[in-house]
PDB file of N, CA and C in Angstrom:
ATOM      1  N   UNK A   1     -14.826 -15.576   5.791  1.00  0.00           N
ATOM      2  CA  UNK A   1     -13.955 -15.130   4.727  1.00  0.00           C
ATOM      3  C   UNK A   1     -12.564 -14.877   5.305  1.00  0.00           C
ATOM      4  N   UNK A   2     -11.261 -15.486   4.631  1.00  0.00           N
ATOM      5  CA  UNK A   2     -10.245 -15.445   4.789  1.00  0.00           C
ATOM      6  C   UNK A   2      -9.436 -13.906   4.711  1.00  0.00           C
ATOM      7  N   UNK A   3      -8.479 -13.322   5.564  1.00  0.00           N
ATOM      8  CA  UNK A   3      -7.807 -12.212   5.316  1.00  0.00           C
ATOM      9  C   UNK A   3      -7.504 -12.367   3.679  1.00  0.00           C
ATOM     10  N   UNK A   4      -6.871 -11.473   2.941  1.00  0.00           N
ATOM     11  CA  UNK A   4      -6.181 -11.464   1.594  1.00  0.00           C
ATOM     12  C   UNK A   4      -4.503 -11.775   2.248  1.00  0.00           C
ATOM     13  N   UNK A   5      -3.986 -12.330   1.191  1.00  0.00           N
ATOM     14  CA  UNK A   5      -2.365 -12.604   1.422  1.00  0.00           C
ATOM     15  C   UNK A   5      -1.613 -11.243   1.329  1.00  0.00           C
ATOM     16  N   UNK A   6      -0.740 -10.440   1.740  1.00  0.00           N
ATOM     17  CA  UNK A   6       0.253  -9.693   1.206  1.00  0.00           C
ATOM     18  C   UNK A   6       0.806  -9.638  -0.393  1.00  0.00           C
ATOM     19  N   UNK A   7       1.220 -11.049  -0.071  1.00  0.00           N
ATOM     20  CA  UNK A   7       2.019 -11.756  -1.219  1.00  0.00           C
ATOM     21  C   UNK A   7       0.855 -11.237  -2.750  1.00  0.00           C
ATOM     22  N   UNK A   8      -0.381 -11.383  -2.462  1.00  0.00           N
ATOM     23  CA  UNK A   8      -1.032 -10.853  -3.581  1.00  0.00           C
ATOM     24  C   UNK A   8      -1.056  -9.063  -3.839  1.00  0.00           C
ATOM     25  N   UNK A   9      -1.048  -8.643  -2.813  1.00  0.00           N
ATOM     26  CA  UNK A   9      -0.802  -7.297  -2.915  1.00  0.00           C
ATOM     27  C   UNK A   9       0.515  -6.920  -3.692  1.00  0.00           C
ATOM     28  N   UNK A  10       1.312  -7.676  -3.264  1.00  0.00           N
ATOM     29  CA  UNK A  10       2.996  -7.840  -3.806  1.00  0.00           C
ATOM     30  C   UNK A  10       2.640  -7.825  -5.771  1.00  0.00           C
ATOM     31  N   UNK A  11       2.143  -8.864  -5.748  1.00  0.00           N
ATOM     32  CA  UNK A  11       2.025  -9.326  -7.246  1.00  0.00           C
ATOM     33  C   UNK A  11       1.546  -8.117  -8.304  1.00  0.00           C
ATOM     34  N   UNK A  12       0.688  -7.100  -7.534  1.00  0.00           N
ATOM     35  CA  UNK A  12       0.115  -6.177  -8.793  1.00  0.00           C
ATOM     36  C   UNK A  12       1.290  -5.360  -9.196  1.00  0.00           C
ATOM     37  N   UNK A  13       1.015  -4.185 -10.282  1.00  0.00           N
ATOM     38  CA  UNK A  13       1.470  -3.357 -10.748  1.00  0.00           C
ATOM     39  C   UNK A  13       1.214  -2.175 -10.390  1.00  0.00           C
ATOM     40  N   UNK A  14       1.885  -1.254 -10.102  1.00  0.00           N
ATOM     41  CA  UNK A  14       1.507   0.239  -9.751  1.00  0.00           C
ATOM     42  C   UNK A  14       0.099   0.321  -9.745  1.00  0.00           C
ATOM     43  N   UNK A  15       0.140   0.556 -11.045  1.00  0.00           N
ATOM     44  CA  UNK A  15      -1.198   1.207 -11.178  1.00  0.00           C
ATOM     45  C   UNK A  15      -2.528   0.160 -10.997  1.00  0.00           C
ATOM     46  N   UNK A  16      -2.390  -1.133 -10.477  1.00  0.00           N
ATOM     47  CA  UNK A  16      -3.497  -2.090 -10.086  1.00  0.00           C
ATOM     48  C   UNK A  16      -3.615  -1.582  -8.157  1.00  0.00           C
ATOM     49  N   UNK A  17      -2.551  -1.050  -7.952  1.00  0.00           N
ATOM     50  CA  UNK A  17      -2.194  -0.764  -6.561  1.00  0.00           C
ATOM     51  C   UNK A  17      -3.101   0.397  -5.682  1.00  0.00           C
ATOM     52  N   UNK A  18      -2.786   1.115  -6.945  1.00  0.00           N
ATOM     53  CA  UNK A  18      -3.441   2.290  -6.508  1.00  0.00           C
ATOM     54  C   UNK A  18      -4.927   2.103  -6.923  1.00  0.00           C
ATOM     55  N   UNK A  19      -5.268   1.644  -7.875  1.00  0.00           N
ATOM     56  CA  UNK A  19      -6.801   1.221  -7.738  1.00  0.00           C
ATOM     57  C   UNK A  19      -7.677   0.750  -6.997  1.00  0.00           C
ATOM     58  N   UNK A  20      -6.702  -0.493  -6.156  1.00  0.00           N
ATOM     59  CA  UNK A  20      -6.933  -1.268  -4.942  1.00  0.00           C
ATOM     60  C   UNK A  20      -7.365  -0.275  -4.026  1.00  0.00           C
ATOM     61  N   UNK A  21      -6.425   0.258  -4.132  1.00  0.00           N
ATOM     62  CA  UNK A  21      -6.511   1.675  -2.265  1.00  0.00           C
ATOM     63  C   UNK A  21      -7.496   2.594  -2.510  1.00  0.00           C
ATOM     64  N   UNK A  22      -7.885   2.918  -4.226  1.00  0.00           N
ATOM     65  CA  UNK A  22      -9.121   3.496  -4.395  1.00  0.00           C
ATOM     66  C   UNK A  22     -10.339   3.153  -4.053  1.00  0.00           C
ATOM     67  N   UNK A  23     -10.378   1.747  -4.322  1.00  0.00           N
ATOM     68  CA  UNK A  23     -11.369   0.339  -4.451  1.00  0.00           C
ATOM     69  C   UNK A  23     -11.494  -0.156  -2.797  1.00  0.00           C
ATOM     70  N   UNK A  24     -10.664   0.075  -2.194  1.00  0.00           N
ATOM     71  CA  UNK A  24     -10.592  -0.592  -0.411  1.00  0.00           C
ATOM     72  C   UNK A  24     -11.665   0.822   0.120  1.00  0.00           C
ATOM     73  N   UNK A  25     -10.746   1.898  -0.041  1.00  0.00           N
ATOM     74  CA  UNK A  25     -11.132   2.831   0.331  1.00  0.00           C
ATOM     75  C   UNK A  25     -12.370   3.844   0.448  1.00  0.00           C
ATOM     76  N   UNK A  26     -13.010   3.559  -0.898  1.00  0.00           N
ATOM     77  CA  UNK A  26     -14.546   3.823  -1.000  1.00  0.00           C
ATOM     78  C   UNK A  26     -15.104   3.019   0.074  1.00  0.00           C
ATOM     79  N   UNK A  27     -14.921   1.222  -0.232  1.00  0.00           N
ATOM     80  CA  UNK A  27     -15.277   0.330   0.527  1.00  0.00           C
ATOM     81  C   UNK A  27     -16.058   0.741   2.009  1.00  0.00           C
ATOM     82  N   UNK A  28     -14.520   1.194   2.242  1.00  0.00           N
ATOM     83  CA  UNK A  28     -14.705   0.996   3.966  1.00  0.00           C
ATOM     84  C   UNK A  28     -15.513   2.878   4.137  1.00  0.00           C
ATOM     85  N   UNK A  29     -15.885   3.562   3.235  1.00  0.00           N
ATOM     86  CA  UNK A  29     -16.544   4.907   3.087  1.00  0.00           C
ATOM     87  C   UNK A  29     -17.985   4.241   2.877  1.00  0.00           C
ATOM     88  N   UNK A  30     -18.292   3.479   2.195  1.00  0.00           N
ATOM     89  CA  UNK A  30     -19.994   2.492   2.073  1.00  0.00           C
ATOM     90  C   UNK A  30     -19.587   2.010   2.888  1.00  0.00           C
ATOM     91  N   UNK A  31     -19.461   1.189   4.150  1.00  0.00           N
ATOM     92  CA  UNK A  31     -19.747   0.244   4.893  1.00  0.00           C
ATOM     93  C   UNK A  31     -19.890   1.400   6.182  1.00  0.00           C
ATOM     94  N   UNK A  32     -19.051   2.314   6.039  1.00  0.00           N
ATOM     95  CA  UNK A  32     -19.222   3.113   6.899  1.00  0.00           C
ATOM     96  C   UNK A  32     -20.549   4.160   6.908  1.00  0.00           C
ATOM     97  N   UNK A  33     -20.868   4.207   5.760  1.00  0.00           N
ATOM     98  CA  UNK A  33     -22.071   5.179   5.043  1.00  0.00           C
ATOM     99  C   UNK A  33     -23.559   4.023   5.514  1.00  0.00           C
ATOM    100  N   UNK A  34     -23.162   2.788   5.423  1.00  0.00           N
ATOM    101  CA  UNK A  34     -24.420   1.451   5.711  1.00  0.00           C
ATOM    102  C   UNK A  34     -24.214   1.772   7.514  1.00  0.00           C
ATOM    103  N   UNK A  35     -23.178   1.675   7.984  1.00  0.00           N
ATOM    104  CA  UNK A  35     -23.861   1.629   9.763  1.00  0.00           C
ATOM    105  C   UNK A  35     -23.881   2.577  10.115  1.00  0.00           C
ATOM    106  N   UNK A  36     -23.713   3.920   9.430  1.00  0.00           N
ATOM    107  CA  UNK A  36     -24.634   5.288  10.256  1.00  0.00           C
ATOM    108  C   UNK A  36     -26.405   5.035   9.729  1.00  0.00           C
ATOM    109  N   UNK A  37     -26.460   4.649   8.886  1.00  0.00           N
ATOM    110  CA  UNK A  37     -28.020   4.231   8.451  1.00  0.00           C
ATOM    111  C   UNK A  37     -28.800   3.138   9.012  1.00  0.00           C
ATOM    112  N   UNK A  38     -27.312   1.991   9.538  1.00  0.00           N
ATOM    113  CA  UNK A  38     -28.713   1.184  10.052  1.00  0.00           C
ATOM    114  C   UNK A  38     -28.619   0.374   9.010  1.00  0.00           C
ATOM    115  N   UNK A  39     -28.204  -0.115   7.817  1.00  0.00           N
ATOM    116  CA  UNK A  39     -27.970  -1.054   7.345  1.00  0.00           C
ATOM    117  C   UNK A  39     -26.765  -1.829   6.743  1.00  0.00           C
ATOM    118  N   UNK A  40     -26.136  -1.712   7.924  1.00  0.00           N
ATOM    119  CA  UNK A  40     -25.172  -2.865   7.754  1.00  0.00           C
ATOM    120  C   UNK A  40     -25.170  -4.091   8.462  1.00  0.00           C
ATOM    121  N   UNK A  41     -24.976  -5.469   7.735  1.00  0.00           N
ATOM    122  CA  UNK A  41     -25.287  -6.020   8.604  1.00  0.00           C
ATOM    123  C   UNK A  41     -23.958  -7.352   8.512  1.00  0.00           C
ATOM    124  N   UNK A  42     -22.832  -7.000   7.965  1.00  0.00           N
ATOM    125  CA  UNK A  42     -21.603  -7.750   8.240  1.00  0.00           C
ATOM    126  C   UNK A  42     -21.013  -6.961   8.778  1.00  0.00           C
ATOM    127  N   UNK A  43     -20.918  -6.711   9.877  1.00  0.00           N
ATOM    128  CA  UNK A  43     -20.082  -5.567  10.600  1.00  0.00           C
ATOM    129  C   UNK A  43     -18.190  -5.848  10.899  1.00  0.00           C
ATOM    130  N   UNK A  44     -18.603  -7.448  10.281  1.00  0.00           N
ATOM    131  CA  UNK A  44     -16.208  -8.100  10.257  1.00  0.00           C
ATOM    132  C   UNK A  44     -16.244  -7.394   8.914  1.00  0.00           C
ATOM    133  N   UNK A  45     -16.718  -7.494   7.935  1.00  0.00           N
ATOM    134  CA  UNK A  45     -16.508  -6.508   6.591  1.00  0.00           C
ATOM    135  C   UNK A  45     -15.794  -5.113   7.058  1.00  0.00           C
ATOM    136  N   UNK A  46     -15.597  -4.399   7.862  1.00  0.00           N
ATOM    137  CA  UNK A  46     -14.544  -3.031   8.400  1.00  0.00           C
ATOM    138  C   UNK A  46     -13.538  -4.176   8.499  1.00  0.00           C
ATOM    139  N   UNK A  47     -13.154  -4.937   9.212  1.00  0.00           N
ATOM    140  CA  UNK A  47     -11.957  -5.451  10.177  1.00  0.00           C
ATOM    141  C   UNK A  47     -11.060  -5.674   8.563  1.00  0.00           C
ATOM    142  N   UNK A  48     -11.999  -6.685   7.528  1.00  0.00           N
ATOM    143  CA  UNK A  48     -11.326  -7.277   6.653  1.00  0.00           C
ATOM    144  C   UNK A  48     -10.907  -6.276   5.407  1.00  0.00           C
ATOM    145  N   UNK A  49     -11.493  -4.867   5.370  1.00  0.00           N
ATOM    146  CA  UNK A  49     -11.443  -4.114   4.641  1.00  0.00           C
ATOM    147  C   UNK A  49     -10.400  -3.280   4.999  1.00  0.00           C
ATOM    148  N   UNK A  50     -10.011  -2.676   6.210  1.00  0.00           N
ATOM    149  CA  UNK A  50      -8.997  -2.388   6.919  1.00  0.00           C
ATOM    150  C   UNK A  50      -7.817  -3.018   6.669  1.00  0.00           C
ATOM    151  N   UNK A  51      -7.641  -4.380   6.785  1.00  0.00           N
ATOM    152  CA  UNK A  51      -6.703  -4.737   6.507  1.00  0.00           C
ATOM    153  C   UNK A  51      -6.415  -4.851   5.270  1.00  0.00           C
ATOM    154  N   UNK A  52      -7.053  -5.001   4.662  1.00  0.00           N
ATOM    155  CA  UNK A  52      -6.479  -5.306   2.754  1.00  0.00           C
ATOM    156  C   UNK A  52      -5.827  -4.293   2.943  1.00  0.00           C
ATOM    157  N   UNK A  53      -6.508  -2.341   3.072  1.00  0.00           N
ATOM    158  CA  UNK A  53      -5.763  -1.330   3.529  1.00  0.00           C
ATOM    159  C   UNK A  53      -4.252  -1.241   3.433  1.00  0.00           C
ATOM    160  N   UNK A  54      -4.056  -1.644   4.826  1.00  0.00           N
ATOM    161  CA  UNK A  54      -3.016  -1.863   5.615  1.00  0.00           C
ATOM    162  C   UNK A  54      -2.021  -2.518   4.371  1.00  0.00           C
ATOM    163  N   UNK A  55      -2.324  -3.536   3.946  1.00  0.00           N
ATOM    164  CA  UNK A  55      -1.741  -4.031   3.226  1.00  0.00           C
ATOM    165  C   UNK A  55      -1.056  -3.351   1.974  1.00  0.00           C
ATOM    166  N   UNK A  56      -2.347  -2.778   1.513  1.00  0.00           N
ATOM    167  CA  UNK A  56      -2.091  -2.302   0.268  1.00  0.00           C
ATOM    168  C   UNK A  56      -0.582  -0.739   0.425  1.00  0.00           C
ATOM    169  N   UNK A  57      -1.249  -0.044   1.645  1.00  0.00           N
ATOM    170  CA  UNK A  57      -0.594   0.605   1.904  1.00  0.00           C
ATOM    171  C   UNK A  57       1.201   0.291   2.091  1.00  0.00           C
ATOM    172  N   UNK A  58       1.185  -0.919   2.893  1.00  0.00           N
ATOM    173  CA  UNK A  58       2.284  -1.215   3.100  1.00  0.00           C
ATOM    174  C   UNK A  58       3.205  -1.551   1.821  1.00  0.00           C
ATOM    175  N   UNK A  59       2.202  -2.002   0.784  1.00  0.00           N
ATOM    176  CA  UNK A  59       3.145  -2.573  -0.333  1.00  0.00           C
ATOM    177  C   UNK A  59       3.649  -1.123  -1.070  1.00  0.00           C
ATOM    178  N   UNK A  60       2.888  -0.330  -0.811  1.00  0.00           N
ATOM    179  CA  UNK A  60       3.009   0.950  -1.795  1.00  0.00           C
ATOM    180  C   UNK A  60       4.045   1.696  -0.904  1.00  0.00           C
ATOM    181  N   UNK A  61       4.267   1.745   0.136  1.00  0.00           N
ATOM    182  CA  UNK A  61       5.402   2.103   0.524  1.00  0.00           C
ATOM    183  C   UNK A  61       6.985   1.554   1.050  1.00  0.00           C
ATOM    184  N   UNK A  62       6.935   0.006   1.117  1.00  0.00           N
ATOM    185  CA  UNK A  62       7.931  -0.368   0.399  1.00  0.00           C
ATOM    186  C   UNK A  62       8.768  -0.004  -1.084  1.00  0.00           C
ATOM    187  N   UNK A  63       7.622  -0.155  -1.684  1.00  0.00           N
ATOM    188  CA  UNK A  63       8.062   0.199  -3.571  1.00  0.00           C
ATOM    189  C   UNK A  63       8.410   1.413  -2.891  1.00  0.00           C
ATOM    190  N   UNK A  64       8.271   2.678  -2.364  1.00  0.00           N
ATOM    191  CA  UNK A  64       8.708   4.165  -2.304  1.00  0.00           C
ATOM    192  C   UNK A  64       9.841   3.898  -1.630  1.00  0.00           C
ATOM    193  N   UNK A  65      10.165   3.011  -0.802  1.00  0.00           N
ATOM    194  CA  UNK A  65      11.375   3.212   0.088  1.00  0.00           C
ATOM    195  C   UNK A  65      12.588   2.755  -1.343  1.00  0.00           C
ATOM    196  N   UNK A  66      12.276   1.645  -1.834  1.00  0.00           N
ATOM    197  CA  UNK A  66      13.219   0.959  -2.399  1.00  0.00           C
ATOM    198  C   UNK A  66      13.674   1.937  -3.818  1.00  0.00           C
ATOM    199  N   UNK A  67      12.649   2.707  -4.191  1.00  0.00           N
ATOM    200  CA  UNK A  67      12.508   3.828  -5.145  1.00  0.00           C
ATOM    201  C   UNK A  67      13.571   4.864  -4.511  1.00  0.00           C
ATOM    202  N   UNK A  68      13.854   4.926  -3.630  1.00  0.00           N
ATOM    203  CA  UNK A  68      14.466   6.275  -2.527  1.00  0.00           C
ATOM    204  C   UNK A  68      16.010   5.633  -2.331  1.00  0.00           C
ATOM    205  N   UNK A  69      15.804   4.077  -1.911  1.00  0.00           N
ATOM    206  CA  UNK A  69      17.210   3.567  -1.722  1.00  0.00           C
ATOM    207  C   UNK A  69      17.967   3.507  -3.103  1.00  0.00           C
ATOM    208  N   UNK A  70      17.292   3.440  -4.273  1.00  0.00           N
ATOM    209  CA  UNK A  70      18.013   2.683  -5.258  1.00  0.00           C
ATOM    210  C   UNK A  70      18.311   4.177  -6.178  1.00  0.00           C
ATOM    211  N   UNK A  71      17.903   5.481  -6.293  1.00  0.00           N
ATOM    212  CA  UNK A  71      18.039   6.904  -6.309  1.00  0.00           C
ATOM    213  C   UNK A  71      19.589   7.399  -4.754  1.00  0.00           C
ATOM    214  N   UNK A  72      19.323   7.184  -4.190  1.00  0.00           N
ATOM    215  CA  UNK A  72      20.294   7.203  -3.036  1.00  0.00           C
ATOM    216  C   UNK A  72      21.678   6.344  -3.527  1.00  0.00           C
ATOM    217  N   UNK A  73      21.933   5.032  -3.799  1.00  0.00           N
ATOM    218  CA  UNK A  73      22.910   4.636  -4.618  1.00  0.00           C
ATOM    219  C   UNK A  73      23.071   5.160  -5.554  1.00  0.00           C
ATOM    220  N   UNK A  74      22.478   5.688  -6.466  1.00  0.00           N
ATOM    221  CA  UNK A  74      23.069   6.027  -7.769  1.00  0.00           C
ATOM    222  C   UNK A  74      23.688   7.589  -7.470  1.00  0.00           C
ATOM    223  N   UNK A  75      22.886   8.311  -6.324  1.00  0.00           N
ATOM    224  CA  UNK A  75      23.655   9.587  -6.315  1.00  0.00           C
ATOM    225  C   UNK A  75      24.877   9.271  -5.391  1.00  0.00           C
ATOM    226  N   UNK A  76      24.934   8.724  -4.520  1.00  0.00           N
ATOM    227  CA  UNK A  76      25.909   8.403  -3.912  1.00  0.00           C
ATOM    228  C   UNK A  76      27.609   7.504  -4.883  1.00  0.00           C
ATOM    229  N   UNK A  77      26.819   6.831  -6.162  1.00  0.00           N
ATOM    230  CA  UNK A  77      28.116   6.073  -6.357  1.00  0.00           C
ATOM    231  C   UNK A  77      29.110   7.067  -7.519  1.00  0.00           C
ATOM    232  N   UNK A  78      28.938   8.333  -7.999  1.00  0.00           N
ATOM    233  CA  UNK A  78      29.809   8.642  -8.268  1.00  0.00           C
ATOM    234  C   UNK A  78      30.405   9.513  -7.261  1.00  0.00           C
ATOM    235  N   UNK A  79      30.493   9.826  -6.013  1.00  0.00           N
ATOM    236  CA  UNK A  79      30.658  11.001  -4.928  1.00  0.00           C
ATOM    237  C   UNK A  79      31.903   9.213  -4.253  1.00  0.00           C
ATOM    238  N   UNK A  80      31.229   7.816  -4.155  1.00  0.00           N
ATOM    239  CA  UNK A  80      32.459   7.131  -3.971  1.00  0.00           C
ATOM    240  C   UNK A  80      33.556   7.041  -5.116  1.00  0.00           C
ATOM    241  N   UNK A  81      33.288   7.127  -6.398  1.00  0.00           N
ATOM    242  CA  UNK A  81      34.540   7.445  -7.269  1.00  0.00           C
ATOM    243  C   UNK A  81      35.711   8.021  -7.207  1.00  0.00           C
ATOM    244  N   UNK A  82      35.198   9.209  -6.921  1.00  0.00           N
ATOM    245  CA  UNK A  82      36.421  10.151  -6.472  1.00  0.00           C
ATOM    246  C   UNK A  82      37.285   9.962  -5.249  1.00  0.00           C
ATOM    247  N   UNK A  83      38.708  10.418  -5.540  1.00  0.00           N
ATOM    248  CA  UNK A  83      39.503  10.251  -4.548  1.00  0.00           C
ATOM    249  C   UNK A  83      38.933  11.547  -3.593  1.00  0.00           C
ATOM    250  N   UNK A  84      38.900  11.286  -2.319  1.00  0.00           N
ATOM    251  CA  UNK A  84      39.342  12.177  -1.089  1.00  0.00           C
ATOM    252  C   UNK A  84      40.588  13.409  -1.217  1.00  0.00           C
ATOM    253  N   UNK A  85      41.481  13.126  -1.659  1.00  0.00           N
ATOM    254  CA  UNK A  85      42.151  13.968  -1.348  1.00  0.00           C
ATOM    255  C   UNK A  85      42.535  14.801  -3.046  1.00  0.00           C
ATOM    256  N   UNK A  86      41.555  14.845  -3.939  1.00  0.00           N
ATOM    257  CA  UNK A  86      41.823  15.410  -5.339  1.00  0.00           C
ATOM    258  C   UNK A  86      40.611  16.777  -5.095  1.00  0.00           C
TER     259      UNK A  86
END
């Protein structure tokens, strides 16, 4: 089984996002819950679950940075309006 793309992580909507990280996250809580028992028996299922993770995470904090930069311009562009010396 192939990694997942980024680029698909990219594509959802908020709230498909956070479902994902709900949905990864149990995941890798059962797979982890199967090899303290003794029955797991795809043990690359962590590696590939991890990474969706990673992923998902990463997309969700891009969107926060760009949420932070684009709040940061808007408080910043009336403070460039004004003259300096008024």
């Amino acid at each position: 089984m192939a990694f997942p793309k980024i680029s698909e992580a990219r594509e959802l909507s908020d709230e498909e996002l956070q479902e994902q990280i709900i949905a990864t996250k149990k995941q890798l809580f059962d797979l982890r819950f199967q090899k303290a028992t003794r029955q797991l028996e795809t043990t690359h299922q962590f590696k590939h679950e991890r990474h969706r993770l990673a992923q998902l995470l990463t997309v969700e904090r891009e969107r926060a940075i760009a949420v932070e930069a684009a709040q940061n311009d808007d408080s910043n562009a009336p403070a460039l309006e004004q003259d300096p010396g008024e």
